[in-house]
C-alpha atoms as a PDB file:
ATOM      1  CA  UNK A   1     -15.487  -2.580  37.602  1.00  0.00           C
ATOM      2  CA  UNK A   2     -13.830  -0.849  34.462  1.00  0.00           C
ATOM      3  CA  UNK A   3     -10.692  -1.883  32.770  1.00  0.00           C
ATOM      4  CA  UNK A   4      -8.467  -0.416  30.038  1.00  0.00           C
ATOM      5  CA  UNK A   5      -8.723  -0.640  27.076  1.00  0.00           C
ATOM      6  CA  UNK A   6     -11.194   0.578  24.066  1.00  0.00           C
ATOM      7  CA  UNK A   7     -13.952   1.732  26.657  1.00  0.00           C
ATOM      8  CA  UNK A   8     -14.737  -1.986  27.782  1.00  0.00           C
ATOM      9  CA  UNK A   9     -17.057  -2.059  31.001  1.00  0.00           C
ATOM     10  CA  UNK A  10     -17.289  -5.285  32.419  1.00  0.00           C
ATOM     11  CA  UNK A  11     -19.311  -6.040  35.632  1.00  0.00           C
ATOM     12  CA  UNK A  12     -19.500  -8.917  37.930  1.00  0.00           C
ATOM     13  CA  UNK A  13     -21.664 -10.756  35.955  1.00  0.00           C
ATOM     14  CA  UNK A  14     -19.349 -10.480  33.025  1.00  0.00           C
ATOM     15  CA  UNK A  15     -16.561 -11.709  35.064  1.00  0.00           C
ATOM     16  CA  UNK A  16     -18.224 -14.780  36.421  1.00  0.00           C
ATOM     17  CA  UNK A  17     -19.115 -15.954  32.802  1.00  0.00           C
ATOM     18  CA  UNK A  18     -15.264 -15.786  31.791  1.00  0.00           C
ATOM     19  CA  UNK A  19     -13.740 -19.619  31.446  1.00  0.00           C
ATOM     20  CA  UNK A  20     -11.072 -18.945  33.836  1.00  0.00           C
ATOM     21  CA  UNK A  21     -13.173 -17.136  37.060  1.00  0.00           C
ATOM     22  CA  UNK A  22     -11.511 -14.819  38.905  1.00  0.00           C
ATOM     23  CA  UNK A  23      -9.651 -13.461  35.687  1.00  0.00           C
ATOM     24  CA  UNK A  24     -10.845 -10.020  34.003  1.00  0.00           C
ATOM     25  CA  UNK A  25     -10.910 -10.212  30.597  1.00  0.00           C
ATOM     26  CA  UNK A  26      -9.554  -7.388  28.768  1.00  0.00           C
ATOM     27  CA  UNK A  27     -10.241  -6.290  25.595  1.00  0.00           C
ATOM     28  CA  UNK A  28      -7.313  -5.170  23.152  1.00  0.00           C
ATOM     29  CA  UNK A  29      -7.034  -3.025  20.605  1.00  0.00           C
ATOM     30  CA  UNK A  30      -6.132  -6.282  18.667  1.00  0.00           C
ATOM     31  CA  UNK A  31      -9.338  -7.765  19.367  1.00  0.00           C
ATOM     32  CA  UNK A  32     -11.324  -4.877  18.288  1.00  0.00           C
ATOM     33  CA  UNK A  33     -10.097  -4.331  15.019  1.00  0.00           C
ATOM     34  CA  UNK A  34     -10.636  -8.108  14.079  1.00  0.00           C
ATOM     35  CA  UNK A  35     -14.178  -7.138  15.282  1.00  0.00           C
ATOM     36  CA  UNK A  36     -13.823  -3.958  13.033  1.00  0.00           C
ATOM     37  CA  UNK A  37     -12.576  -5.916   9.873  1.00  0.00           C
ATOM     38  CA  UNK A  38     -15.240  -8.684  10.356  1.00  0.00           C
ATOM     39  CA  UNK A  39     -18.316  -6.255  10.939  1.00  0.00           C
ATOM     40  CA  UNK A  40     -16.994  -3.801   7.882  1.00  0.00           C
ATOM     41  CA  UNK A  41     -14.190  -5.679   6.054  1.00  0.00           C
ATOM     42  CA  UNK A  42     -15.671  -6.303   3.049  1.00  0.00           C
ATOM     43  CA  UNK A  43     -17.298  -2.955   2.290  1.00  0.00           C
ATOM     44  CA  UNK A  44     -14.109  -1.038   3.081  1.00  0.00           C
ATOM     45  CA  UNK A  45     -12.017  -3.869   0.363  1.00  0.00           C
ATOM     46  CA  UNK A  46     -14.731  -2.952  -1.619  1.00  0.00           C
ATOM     47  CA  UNK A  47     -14.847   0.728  -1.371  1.00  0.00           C
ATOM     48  CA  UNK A  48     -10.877   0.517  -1.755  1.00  0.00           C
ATOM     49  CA  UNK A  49     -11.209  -1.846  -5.127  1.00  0.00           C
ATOM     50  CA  UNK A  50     -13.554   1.003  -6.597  1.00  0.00           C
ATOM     51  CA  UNK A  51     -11.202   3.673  -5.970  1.00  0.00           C
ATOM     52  CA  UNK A  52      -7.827   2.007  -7.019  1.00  0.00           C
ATOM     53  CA  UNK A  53      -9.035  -0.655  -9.202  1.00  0.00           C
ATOM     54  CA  UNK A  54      -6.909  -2.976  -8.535  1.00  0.00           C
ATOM     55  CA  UNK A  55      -7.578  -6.247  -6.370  1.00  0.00           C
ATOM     56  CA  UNK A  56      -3.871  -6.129  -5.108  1.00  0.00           C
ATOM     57  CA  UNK A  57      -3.431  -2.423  -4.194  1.00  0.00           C
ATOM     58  CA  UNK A  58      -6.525  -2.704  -2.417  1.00  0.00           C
ATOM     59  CA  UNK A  59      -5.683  -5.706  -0.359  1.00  0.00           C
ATOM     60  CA  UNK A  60      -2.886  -3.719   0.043  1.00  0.00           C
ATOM     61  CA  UNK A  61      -4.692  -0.381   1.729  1.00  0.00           C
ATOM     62  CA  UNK A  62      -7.349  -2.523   3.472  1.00  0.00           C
ATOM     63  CA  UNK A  63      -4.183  -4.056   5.536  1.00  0.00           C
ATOM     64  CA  UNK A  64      -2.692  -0.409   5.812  1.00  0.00           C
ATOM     65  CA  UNK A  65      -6.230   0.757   6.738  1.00  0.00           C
ATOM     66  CA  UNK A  66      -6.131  -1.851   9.598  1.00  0.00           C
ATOM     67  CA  UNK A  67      -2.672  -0.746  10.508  1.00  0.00           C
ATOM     68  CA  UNK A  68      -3.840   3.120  11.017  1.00  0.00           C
ATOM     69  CA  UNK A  69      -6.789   2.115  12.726  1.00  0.00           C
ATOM     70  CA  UNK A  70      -4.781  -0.497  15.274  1.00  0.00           C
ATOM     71  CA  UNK A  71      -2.561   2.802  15.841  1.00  0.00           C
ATOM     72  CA  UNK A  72      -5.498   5.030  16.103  1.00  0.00           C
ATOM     73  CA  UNK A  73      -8.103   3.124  18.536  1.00  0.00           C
ATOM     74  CA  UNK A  74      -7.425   5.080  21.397  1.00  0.00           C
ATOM     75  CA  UNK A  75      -8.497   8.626  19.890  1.00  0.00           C
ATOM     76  CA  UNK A  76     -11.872   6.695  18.752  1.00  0.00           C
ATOM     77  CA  UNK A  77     -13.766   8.023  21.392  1.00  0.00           C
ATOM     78  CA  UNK A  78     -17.042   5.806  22.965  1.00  0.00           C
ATOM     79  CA  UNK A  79     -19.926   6.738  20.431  1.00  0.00           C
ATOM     80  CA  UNK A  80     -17.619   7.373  18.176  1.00  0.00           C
ATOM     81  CA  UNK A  81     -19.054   5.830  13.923  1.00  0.00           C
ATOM     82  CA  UNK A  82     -16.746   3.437  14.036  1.00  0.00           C
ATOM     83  CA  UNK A  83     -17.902   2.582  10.196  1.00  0.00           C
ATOM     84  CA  UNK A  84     -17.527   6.047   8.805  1.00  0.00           C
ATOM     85  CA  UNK A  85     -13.864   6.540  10.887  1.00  0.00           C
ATOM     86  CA  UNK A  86     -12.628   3.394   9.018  1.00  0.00           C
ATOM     87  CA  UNK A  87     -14.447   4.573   5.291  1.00  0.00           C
ATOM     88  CA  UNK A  88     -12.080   8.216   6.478  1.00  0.00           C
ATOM     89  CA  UNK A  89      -9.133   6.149   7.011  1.00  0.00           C
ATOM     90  CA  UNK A  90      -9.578   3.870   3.845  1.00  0.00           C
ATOM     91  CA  UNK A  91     -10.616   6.899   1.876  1.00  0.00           C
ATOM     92  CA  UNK A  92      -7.128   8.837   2.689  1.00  0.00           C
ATOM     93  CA  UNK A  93      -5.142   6.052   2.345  1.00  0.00           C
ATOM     94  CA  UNK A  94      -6.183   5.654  -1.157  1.00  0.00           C
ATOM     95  CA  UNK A  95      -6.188   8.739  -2.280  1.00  0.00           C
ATOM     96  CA  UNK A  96      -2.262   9.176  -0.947  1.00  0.00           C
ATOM     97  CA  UNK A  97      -1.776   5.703  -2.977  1.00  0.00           C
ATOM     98  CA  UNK A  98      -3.663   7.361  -5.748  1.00  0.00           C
ATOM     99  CA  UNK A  99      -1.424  10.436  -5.497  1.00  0.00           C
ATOM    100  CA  UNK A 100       2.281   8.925  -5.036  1.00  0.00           C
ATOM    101  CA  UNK A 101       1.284   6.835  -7.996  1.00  0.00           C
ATOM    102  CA  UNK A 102       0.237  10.059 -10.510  1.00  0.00           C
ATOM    103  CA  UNK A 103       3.270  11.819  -8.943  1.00  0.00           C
ATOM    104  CA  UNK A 104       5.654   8.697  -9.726  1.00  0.00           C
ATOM    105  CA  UNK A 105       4.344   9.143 -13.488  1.00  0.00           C
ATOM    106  CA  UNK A 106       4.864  12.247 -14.352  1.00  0.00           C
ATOM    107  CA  UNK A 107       7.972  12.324 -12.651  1.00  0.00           C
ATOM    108  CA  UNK A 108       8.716   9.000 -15.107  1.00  0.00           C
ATOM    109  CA  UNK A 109       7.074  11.179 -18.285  1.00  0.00           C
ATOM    110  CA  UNK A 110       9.486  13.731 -17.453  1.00  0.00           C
ATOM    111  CA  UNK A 111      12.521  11.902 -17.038  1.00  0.00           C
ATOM    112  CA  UNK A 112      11.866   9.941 -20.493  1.00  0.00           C
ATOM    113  CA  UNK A 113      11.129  13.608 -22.032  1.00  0.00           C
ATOM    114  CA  UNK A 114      14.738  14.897 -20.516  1.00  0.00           C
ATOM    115  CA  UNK A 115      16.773  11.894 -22.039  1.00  0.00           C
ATOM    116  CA  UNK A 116      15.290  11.867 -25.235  1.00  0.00           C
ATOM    117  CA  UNK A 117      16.454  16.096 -24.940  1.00  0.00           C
ATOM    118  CA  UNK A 118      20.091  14.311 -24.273  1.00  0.00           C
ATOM    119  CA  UNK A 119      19.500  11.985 -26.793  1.00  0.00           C
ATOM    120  CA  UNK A 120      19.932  14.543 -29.436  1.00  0.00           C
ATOM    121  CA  UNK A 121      16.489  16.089 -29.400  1.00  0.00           C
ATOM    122  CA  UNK A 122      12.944  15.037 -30.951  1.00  0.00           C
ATOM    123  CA  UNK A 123      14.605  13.777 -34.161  1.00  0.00           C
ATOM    124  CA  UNK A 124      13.531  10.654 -33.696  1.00  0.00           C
ATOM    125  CA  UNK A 125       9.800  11.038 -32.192  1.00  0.00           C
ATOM    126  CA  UNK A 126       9.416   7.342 -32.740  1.00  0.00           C
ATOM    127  CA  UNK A 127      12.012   6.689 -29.958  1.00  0.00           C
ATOM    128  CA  UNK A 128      10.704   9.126 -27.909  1.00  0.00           C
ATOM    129  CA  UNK A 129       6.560   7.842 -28.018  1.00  0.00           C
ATOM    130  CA  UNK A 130       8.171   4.182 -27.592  1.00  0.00           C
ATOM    131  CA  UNK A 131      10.237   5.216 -24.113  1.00  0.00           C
ATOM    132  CA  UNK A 132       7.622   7.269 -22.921  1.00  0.00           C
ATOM    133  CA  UNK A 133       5.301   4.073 -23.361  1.00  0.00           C
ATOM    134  CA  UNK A 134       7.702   1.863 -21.931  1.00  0.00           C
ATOM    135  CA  UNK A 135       7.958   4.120 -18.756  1.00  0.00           C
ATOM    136  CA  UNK A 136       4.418   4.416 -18.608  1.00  0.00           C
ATOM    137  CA  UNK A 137       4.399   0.343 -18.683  1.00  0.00           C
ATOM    138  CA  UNK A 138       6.919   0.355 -15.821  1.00  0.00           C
ATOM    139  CA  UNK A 139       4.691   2.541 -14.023  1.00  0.00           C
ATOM    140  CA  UNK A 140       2.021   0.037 -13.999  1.00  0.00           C
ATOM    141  CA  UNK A 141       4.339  -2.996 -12.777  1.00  0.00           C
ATOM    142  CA  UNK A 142       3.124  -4.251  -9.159  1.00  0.00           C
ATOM    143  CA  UNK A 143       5.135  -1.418  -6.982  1.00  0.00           C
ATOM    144  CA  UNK A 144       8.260  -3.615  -5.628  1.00  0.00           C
ATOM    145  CA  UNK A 145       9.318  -4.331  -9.650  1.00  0.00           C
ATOM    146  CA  UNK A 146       8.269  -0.504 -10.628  1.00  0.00           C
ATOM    147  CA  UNK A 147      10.668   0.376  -7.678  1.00  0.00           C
ATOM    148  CA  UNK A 148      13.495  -1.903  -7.872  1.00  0.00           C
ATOM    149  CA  UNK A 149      13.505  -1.669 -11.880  1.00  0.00           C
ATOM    150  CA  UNK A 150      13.372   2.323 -11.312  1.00  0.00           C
ATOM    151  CA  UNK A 151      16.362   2.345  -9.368  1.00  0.00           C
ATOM    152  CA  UNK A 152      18.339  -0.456 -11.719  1.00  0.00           C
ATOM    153  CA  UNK A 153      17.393   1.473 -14.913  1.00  0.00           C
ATOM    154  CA  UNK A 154      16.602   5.183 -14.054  1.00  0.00           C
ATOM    155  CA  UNK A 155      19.101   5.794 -10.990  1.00  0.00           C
ATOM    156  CA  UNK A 156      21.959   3.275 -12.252  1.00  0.00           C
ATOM    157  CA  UNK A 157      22.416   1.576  -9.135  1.00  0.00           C
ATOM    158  CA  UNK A 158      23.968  -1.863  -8.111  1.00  0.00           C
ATOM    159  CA  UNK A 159      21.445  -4.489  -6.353  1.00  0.00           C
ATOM    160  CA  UNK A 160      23.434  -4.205  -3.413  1.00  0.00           C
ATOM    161  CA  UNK A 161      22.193  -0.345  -3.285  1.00  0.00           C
ATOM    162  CA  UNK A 162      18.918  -1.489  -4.397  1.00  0.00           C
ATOM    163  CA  UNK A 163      18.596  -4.145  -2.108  1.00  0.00           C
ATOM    164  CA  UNK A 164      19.726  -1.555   0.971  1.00  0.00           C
ATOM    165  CA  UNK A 165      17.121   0.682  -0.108  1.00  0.00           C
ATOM    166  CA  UNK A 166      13.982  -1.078  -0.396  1.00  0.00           C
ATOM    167  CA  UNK A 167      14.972  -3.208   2.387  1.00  0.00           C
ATOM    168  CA  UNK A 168      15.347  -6.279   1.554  1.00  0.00           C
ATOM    169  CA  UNK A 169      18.018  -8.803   0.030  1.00  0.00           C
ATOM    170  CA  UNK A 170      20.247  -8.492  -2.938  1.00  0.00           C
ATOM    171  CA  UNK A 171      18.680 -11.896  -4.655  1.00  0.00           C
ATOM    172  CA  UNK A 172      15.228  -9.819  -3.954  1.00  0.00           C
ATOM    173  CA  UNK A 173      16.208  -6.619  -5.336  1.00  0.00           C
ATOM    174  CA  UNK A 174      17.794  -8.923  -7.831  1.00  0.00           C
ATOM    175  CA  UNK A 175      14.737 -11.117  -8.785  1.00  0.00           C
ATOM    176  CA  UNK A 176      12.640  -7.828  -8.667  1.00  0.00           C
ATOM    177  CA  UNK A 177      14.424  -6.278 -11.432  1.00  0.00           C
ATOM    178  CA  UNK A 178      14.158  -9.773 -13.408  1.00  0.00           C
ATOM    179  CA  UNK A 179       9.980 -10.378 -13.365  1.00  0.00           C
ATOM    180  CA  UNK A 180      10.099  -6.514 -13.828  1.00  0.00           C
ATOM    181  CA  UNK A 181      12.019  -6.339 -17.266  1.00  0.00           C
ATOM    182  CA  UNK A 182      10.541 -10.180 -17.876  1.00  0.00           C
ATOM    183  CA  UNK A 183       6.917  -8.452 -17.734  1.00  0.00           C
ATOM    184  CA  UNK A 184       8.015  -5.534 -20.016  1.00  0.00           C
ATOM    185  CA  UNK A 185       9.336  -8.151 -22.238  1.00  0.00           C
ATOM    186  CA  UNK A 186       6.407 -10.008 -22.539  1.00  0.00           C
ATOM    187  CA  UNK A 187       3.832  -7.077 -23.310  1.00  0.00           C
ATOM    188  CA  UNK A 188       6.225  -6.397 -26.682  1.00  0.00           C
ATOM    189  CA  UNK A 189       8.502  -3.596 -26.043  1.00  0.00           C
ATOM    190  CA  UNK A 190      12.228  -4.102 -25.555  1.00  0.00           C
END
């Protein structure tokens, strides 16, 4: 007797040994990627921490890894190396992360570069090295503060807007923007 699910097989034998006889256990995708995390969990945080270095970002992409593979589970066919599918998964996840995050500073280099041209120029080079290290600071803030501070400072928007487009509330955006430019403060520059 076969039920759905992530190729399960269960026969009578199976059935009888269930604590509720009579009842066919079925096997979710759920269950199987807690059995995924606890068989490779580690190795894949692991993996992830050498690639991002950084202990939070790669809590963050071992959770997102889960995520793809929860989504994914179906297309994993029976035979399938379930180990090197996840290390694929956890590989392109950090490498978009590692991506978005080079993109997101270069697009910060430039926009430093194109106010200190509004600013009058490179007369005062000084100014210029000094934002261009602050905005390379802010690029290193834990992502909701480099966002919410990006969009306070950069885009000139009210916390209401802010709030409405990181999705979540004003006193977040709010307190975002605070331990953002509290941070900044704290390392030396203005």
């Amino acid at each position: 007797m076969a039920t759905k699910g992530y190729g399960a097989q269960f026969t009578r034998d199976a059935i009888s040994r269930t604590p509720f006889p009579g009842v066919i256990p079925i096997v979710t995708n759920t269950n199987r990627v807690a059995e995924l995390l606890g068989a490779h969990g580690i190795e894949l945080a692991r993996h992830l921490r050498r690639m991002v270095r950084d202990d939070d970002v790669a809590q963050d992409l071992l959770q997102d890894t889960l995520l793809r593979a929860h989504r994914a589970l179906t297309r994993l066919g029976p035979g399938a190396n379930e180990r090197a599918w996840l290390y694929r998964i956890a590989t392109n996840a950090a490498l978009n992360y590692l991506r978005d995050k080079a993109r997101e500073r270069r697009a910060m280099e430039l926009h430093a570069r194109e106010r200190d041209a509004d600013e009058g120029g490179h007369a005062n080079t000084d100014g210029a090295e000094s934002r261009l290290a602050l905005w390379q600071r802010v690029a290193d803030l834990p992502e909701r503060q480099r966002v919410a501070l990006t969009l306070r400072i950069a885009d000139e928007l009210e916390y209401d807007e802010i709030a409405e487009r990181m999705g979540c509330t004003e006193a977040a955006a709010r307190a975002n923007v605070y331990q953002a430019t509290k941070k900044l403060r704290l390392g030396g520059l203005p």
